[in-house]
Protein backbone atom coordinates (compact mmCIF):
# COMPACT_ATOMS: atom_id res chain seq x y z
CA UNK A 1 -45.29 -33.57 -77.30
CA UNK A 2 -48.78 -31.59 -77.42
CA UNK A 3 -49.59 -32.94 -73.91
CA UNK A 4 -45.99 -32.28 -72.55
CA UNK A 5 -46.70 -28.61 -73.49
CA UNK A 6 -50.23 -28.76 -72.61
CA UNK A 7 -49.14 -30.14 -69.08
CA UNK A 8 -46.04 -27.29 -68.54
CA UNK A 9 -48.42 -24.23 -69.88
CA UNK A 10 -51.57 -25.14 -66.61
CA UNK A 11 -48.63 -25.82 -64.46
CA UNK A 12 -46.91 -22.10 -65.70
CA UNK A 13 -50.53 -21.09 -64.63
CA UNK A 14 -51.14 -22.33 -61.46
CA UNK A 15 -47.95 -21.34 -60.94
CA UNK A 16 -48.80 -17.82 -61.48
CA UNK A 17 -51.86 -17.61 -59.91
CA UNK A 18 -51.15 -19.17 -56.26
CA UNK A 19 -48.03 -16.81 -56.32
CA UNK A 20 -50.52 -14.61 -55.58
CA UNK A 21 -51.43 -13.38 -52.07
CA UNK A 22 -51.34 -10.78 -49.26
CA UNK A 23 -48.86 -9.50 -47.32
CA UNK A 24 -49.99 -8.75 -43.66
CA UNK A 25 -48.60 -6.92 -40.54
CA UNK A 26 -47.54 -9.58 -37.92
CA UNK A 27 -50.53 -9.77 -35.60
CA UNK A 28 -49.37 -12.69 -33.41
CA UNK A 29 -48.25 -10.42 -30.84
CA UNK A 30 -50.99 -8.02 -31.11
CA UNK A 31 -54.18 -9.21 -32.46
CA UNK A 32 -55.82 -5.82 -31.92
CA UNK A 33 -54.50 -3.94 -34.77
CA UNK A 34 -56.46 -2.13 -37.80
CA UNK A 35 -54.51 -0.16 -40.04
CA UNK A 36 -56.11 2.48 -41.74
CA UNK A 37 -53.71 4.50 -43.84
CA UNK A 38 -50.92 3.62 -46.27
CA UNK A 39 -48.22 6.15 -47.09
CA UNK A 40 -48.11 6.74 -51.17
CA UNK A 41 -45.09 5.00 -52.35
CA UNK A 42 -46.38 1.79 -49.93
CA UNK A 43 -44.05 1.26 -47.46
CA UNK A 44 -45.91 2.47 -44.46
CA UNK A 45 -48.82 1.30 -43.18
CA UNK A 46 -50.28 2.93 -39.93
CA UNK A 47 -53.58 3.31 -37.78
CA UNK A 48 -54.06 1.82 -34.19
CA UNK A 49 -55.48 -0.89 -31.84
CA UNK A 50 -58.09 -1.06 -29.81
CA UNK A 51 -56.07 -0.39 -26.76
CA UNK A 52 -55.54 2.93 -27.61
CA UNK A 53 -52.24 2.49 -29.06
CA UNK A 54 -50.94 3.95 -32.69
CA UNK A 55 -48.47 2.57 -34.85
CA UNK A 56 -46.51 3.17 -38.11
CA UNK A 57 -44.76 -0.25 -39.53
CA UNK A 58 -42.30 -0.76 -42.33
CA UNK A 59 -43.05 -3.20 -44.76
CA UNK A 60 -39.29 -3.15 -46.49
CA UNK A 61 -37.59 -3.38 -43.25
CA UNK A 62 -40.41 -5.38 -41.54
CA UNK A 63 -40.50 -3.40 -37.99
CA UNK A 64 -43.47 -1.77 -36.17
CA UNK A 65 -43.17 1.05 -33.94
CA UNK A 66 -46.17 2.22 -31.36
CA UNK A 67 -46.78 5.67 -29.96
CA UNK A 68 -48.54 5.46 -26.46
CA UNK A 69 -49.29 7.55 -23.46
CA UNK A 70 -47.70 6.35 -20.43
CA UNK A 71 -51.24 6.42 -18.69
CA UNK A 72 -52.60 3.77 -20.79
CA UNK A 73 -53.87 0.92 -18.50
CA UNK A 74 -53.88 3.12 -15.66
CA UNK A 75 -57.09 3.63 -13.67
CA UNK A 76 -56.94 7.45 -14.27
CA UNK A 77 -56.34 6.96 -18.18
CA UNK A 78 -59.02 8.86 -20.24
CA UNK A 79 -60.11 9.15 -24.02
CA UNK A 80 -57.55 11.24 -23.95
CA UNK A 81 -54.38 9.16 -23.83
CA UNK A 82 -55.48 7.14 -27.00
CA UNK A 83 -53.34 8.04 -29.73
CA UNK A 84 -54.58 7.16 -33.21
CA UNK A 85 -52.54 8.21 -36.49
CA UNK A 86 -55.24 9.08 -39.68
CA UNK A 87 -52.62 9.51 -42.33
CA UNK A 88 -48.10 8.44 -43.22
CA UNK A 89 -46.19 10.57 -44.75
CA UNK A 90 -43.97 8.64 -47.41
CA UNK A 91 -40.62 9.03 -44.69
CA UNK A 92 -43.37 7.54 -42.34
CA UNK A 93 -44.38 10.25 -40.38
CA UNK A 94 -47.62 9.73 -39.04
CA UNK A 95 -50.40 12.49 -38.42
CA UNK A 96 -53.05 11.99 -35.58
CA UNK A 97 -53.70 12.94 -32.34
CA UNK A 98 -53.19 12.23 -28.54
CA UNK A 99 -54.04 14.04 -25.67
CA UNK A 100 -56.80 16.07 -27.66
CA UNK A 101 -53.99 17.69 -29.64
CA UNK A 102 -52.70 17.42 -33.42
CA UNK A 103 -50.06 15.23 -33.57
CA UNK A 104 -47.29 14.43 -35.52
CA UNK A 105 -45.69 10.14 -34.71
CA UNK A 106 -42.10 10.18 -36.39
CA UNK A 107 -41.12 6.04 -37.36
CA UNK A 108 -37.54 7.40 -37.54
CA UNK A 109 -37.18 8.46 -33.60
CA UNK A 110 -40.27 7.15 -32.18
CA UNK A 111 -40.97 10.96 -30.72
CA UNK A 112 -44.49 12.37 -30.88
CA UNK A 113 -44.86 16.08 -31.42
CA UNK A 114 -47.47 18.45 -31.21
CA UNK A 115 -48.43 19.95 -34.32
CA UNK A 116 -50.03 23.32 -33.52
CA UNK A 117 -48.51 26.16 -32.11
CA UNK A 118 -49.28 25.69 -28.17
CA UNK A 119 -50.99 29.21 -28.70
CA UNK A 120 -54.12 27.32 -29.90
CA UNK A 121 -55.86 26.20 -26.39
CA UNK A 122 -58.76 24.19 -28.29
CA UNK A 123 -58.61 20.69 -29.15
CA UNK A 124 -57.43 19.47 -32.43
CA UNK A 125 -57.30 16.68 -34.78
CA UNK A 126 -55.23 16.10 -37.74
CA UNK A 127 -57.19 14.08 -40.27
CA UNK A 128 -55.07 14.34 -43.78
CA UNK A 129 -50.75 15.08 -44.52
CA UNK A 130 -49.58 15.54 -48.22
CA UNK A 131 -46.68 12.71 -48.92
CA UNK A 132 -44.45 14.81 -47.78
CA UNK A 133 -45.91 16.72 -44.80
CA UNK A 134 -45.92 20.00 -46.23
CA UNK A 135 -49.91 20.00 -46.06
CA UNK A 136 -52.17 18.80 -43.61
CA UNK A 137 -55.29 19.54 -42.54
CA UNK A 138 -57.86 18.63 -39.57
CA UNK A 139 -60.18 20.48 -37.30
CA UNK A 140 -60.14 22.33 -33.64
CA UNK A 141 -63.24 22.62 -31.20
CA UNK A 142 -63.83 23.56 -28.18
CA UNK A 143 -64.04 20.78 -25.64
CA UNK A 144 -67.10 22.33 -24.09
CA UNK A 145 -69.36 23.26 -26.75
CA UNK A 146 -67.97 20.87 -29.11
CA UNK A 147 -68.41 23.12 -32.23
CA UNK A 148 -65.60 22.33 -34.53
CA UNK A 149 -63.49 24.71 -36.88
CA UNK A 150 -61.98 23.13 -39.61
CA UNK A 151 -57.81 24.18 -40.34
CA UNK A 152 -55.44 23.39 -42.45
CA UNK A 153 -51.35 24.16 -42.07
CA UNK A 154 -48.76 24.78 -44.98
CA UNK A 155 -45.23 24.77 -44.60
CA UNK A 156 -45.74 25.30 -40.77
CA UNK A 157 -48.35 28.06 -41.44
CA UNK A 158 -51.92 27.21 -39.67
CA UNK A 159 -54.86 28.99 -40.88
CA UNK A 160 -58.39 28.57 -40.07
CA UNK A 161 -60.35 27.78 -43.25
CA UNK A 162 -63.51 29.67 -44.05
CA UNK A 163 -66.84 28.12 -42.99
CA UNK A 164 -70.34 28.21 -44.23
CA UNK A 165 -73.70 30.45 -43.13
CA UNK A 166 -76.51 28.75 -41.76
CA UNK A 167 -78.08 30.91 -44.48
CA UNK A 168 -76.41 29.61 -47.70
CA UNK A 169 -76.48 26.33 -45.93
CA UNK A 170 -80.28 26.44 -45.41
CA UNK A 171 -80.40 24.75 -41.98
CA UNK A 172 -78.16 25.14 -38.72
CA UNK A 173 -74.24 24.95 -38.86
CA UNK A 174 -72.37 23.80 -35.91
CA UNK A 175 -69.15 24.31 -37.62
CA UNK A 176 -67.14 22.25 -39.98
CA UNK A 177 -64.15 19.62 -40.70
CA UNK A 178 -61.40 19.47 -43.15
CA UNK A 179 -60.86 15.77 -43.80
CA UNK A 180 -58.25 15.37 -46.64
CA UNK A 181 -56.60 17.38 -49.83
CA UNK A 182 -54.73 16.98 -52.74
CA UNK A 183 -50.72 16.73 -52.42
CA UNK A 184 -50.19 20.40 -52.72
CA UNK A 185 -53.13 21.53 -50.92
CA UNK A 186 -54.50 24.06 -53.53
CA UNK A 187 -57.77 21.95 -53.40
CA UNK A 188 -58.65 20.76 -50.04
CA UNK A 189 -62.33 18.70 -49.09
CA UNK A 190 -64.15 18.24 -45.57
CA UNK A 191 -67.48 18.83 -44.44
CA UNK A 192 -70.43 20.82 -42.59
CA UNK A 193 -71.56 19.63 -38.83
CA UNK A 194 -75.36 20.09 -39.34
CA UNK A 195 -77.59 18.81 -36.56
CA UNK A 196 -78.12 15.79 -37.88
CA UNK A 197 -74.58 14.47 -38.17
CA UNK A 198 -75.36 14.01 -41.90
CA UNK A 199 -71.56 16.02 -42.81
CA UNK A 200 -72.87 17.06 -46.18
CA UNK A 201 -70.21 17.79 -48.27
CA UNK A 202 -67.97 20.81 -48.93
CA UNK A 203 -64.81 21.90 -50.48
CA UNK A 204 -62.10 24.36 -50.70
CA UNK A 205 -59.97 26.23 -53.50
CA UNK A 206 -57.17 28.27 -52.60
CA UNK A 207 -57.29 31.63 -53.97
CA UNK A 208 -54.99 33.63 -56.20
CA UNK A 209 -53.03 35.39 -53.50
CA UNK A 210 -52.15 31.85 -52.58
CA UNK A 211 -52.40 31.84 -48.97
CA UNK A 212 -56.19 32.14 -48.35
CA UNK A 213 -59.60 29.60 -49.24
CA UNK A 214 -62.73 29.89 -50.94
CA UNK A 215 -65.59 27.40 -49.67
CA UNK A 216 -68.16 25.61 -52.00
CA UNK A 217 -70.93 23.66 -50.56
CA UNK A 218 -70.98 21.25 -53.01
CA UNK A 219 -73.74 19.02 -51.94
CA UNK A 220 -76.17 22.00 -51.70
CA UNK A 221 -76.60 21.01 -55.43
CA UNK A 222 -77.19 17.37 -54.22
CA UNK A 223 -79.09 17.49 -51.20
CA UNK A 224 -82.79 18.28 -50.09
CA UNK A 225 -82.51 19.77 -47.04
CA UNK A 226 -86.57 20.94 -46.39
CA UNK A 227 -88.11 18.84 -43.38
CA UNK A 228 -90.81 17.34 -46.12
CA UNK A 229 -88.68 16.86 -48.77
CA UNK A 230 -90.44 18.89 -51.18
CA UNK A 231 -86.81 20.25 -52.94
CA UNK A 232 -85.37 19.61 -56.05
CA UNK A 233 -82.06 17.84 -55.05
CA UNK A 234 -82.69 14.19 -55.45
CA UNK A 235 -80.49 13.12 -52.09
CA UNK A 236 -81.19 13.64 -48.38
CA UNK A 237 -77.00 12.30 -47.88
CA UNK A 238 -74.29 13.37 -49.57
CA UNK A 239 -70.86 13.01 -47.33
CA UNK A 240 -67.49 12.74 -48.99
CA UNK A 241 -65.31 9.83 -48.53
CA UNK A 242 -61.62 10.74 -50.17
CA UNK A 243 -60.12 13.30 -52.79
CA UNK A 244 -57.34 11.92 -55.12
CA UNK A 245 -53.54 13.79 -54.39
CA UNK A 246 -54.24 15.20 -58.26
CA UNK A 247 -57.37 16.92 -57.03
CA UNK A 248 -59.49 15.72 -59.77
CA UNK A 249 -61.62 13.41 -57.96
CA UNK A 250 -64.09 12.92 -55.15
CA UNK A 251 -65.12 9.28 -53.78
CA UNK A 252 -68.60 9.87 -52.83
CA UNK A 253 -71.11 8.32 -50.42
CA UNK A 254 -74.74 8.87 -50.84
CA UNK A 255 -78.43 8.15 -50.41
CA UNK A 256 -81.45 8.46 -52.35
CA UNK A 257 -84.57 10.51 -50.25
CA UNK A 258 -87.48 8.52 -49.64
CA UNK A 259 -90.81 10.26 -50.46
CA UNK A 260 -93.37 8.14 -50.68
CA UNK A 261 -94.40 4.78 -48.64
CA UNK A 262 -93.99 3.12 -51.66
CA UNK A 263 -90.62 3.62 -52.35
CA UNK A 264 -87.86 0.91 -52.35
CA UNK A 265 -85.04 2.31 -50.38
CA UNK A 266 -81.49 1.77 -52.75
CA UNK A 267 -79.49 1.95 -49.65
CA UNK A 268 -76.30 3.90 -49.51
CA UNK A 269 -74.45 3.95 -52.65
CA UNK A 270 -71.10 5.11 -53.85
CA UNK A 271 -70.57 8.09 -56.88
CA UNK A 272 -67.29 9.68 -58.05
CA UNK A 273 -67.55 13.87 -58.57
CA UNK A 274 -64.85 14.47 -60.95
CA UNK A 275 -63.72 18.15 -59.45
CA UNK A 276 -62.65 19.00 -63.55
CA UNK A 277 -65.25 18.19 -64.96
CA UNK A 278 -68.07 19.62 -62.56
CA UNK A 279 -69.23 16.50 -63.02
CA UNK A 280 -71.20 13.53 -61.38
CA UNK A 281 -70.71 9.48 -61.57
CA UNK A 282 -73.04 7.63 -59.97
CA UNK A 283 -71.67 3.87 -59.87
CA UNK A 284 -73.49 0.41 -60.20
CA UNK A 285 -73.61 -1.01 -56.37
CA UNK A 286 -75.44 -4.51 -57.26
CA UNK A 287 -77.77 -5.70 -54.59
CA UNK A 288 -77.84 -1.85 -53.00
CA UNK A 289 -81.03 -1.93 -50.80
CA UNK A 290 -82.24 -1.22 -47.08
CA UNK A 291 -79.99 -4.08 -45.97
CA UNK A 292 -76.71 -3.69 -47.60
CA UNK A 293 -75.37 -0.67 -48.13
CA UNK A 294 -71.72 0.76 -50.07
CA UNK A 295 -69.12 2.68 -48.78
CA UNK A 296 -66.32 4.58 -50.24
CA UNK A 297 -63.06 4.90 -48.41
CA UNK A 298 -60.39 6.04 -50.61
CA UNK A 299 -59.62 7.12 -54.57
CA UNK A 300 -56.66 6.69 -56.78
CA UNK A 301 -55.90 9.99 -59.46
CA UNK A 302 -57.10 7.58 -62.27
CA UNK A 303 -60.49 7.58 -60.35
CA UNK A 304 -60.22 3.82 -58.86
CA UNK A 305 -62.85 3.75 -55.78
CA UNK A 306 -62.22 1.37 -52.97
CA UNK A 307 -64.34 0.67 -49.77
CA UNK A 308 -66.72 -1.88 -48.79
CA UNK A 309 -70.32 -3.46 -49.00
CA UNK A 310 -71.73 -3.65 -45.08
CA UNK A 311 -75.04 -5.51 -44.24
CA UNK A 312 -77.11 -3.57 -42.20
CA UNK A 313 -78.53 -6.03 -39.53
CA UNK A 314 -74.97 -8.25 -39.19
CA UNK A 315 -72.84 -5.42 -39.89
CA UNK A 316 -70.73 -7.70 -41.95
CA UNK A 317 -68.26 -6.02 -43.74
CA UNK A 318 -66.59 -7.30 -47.54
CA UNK A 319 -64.04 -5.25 -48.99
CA UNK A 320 -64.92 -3.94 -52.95
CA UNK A 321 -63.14 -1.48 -55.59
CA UNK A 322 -64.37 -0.25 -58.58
CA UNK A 323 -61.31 0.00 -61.06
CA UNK A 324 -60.84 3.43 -63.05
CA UNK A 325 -62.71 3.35 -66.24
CA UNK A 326 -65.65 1.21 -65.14
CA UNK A 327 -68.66 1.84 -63.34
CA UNK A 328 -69.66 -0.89 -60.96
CA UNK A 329 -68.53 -2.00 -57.60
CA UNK A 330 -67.20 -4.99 -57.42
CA UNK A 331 -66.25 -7.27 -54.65
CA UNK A 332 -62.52 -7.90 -54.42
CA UNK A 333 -63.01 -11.49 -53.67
CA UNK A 334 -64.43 -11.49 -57.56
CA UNK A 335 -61.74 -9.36 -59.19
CA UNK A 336 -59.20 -10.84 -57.55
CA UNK A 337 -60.05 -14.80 -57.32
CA UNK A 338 -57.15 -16.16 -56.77
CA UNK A 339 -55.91 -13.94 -53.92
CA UNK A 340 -58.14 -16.47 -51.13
CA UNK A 341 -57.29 -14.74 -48.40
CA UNK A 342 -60.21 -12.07 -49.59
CA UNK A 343 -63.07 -14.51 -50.16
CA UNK A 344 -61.93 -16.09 -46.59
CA UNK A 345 -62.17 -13.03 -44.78
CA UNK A 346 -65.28 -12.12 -46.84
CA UNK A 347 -67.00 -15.43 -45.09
CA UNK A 348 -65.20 -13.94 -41.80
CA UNK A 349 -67.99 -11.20 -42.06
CA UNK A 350 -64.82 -8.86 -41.92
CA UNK A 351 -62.67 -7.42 -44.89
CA UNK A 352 -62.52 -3.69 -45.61
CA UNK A 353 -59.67 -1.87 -48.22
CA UNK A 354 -59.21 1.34 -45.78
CA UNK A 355 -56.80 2.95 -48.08
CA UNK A 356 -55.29 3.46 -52.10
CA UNK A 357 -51.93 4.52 -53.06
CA UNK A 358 -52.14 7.52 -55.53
CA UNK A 359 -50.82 5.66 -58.59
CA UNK A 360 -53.33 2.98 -57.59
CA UNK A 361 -50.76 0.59 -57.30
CA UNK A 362 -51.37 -0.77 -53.45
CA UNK A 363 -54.28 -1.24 -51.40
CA UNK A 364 -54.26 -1.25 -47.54
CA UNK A 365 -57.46 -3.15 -44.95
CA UNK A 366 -58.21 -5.32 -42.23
CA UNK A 367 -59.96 -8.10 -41.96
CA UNK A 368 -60.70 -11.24 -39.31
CA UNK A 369 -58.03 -13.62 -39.77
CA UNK A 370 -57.02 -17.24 -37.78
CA UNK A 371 -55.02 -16.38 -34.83
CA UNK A 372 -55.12 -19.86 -33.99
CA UNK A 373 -57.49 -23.12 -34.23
CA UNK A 374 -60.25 -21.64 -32.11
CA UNK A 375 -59.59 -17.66 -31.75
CA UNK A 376 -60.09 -15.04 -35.22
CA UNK A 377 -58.60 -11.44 -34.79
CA UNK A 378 -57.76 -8.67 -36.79
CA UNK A 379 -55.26 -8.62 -39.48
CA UNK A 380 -54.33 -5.81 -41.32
CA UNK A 381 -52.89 -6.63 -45.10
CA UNK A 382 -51.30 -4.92 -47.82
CA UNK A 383 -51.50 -5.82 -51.55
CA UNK A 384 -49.32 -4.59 -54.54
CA UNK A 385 -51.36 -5.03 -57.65
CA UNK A 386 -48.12 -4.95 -60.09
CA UNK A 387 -46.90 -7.82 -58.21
CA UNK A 388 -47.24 -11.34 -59.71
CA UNK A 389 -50.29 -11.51 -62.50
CA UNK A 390 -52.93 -9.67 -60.54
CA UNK A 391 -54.90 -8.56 -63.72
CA UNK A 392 -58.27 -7.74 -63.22
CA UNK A 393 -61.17 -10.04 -64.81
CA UNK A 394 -64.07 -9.89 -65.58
CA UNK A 395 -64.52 -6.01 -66.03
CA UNK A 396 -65.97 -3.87 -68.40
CA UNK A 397 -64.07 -0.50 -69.30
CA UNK A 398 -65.11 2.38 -71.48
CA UNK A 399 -62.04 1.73 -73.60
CA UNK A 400 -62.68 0.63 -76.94
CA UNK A 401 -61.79 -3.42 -76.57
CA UNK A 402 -58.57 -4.65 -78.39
CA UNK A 403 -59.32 -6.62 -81.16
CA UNK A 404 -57.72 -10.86 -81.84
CA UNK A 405 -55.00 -10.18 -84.42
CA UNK A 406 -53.71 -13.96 -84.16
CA UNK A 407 -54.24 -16.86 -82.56
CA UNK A 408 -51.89 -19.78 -81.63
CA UNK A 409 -51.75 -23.04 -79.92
CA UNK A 410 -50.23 -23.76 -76.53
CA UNK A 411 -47.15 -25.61 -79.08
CA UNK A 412 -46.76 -22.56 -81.07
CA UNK A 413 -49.21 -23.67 -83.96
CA UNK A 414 -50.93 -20.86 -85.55
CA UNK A 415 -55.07 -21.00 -85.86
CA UNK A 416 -57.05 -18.89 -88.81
CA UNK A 417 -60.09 -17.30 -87.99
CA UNK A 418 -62.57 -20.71 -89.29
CA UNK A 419 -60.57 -23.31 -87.40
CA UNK A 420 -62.45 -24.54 -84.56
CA UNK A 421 -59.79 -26.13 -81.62
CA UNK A 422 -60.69 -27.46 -77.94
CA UNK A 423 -58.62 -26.71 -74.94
CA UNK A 424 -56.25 -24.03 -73.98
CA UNK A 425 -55.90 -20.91 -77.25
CA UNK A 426 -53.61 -18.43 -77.00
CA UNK A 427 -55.27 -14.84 -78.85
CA UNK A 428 -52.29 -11.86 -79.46
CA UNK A 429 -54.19 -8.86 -79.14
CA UNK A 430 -54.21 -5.52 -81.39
CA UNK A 431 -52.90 -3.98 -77.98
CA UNK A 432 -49.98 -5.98 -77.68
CA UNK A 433 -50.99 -8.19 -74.76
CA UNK A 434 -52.19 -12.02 -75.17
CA UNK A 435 -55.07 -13.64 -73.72
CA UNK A 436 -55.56 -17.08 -73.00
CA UNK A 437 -58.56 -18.89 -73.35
CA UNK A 438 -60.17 -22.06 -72.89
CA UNK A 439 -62.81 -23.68 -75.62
């Protein structure tokens, strides 16, 4: 009987653990695509190809739509007539740009529709839409000089957003960028063009009138900006990656100044700057050094970072998340072992988590996948964490840990604390859940 039990319980497991997997984008008819953005209740994913086309797809009713200019292919086409789409609104609307303009790609009618009022002549691009549209944000510049204004638009209204000094900023401006914001856009983050392309972060608060912005370069505080390095700040990068929709949080990316020949260079690590708190996380990147690097690409409101570990000479690329409440990065090959398809596209050289829902709940990438026997190509994936037993292992949190209130056989049999049983225990926890265990 023990064995019969024994037998069902692995099977039970197995069972549970191969249900798990991704869920991917049909690329056999275009191989080309990267999606970049989910929408945040998870049923759109959007970005682009490398043809220069954008597209929105449905993952409940399992259709793709693209947005193209008619003068792609054509030997007078220009970077101009690629679209691209940087953010989906949950009624998947996506916000980009084509033809140099902000642009708004509708699933629901396939129309594309310029977002600014055709009073602004300048170039634009739309980096960041609220769930549901009412906020986005982006930038405008001048296609000659190239110096770049950062906007953002609520309810329809666009206003420029202020913009910092070259003398509070302590070296040359060239303008700035408003890359994302928080779902009602009374907290909104981008950065500064400084002549080295280094975007040191900034941020905005809206004001009490609410209609107008305050700026705060935060990574003055962070970053030594003398040609020597002789300042306090203990970083010479300090870019943003994401904000959470609550505001709270900031996914970071930075890198440690090197002053002295003897210095080992960390490489390019990832923090969290919790907005409430005034406060900064620096997070465990194992292996960090001149030749592999961390990136940040997105945050949940509970503070989960996702992005991806690159090596420098190979660019290789493996996609890695560090869960709320813990402070390393991890690779999601390790958190997630039975999910394959992440280790295999790992070994591809390719896998990076582009985007998080809010709630944390979905994760959205691209990775090289097997178009066929001989060919790889790009395949974009999806992955609901609440679906099928995706708990994470192997994780530390700050969270006091639940204690063993009872212990049990696989057959129901119930162990005290001095018995000492090989194979497969079953411990109830003081938090309500169960964990099983092998001795």
């Amino acid at each position: 009987m023990k064995k019969i039990l024994l037998s069902v319980a692995l099977l039970a497991a197995t069972c549970g653990a191969s249900a798990q997997k991704l869920s991917y984008i049909p690329y056999e008819d275009n191989a080309l695509m990267m999606g970049i953005t989910i929408s945040a209740n998870g049923r759109y994913v959007a970005g682009g190809d490398t043809e220069g086309r954008a597209f929105i797809y449905d993952t409940q009713a399992k259709q793709i739509k693209y947005f193209q200019s008619p003068n792609l292919g054509e030997t007078d086409a220009d970077l101009d007539d690629m679209a691209s789409i940087r953010s989906v609104t949950n009624d998947g609307v996506g916000y980009g740009d084509i033809y140099g303009k902000s642009t708004k790609f509708d699933f629901a009618t396939g129309s594309m529709t310029a977002l600014l009022d055709k009073s602004i002549e300048d170039y634009s691009l739309v980096h960041y839409a609220s769930s549901d549209g009412k906020v986005s944000c982006g930038v405008t510049y001048d296609n000659t000089t190239f110096v770049q204004a950062p906007y953002v638009m609520v309810d329809g209204v666009m206003q420029k957003l202020p913009e910092i000094s070259n003398e509070w900023a302590g070296y040359e401006v060239n303008g700035g960028i408003a890359y994302g914001g928080n779902e009602d856009g009374s907290v909104l983050w981008g950065a500064v063009c400084d002549n080295y392309s280094s975007y040191p972060l900034m941020y905005w608060v809206r004001n009490r009138d609410g209609k107008t912005y305050s700026a705060n370069l935060l990574s003055k505080r962070f970053v030594d900006t003398t040609m020597d390095f002789t300042g306090a700040q203990p970083y010479d990068i300090f870019t943003g990656a994401a904000m959470s929709a609550n505001g709270k949080w900031l996914a970071v990316n930075y890198h440690t100044k090197m002053v002295s020949r003897n210095q080992v260079d960390e490489g390019n690590r990832v923090a969290r700057f919790d907005l409430e708190a005034d406060t900064l996380q620096l997070l465990s990147c194992p292996d960090a050094s001149a030749e592999t690097s961390y990136y940040a690409t997105g945050i949940s409101n509970e503070g989960t970072v996702v992005g991806f570990v690159e090596e420098q000479d190979s660019k290789a690329r493996k996609a890695a998340m560090c869960p709320a409440g813990t402070k390393e990065m991890k690779l999601l090959a390790d958190l997630y072992p039975t999910v394959t398809e992440f280790a295999t596209m790992d070994e591809k050289n390719l896998n990076e988590v582009t985007a998080i829902t809010p709630d944390g709940r979905y994760l959205q990438g691209f990775g090289y996948v097997d178009l066929n026997d001989e060919q790889d190509c790009f395949g974009t994936w999806y992955f609901d964490l609440e679906k099928g037993e995706t708990a994470v292992e192997n994780v530390k949190t700050e969270e006091a840990p639940a204690k063993v209130v009872a212990s049990y056989t696989v057959d129901g049999k119930t162990l005290n604390a001095d018995s000492v049983r090989k194979g497969i225990v079953i411990n109830k926890l003081s938090n309500g859940k169960a964990r099983k265990i092998v001795k």
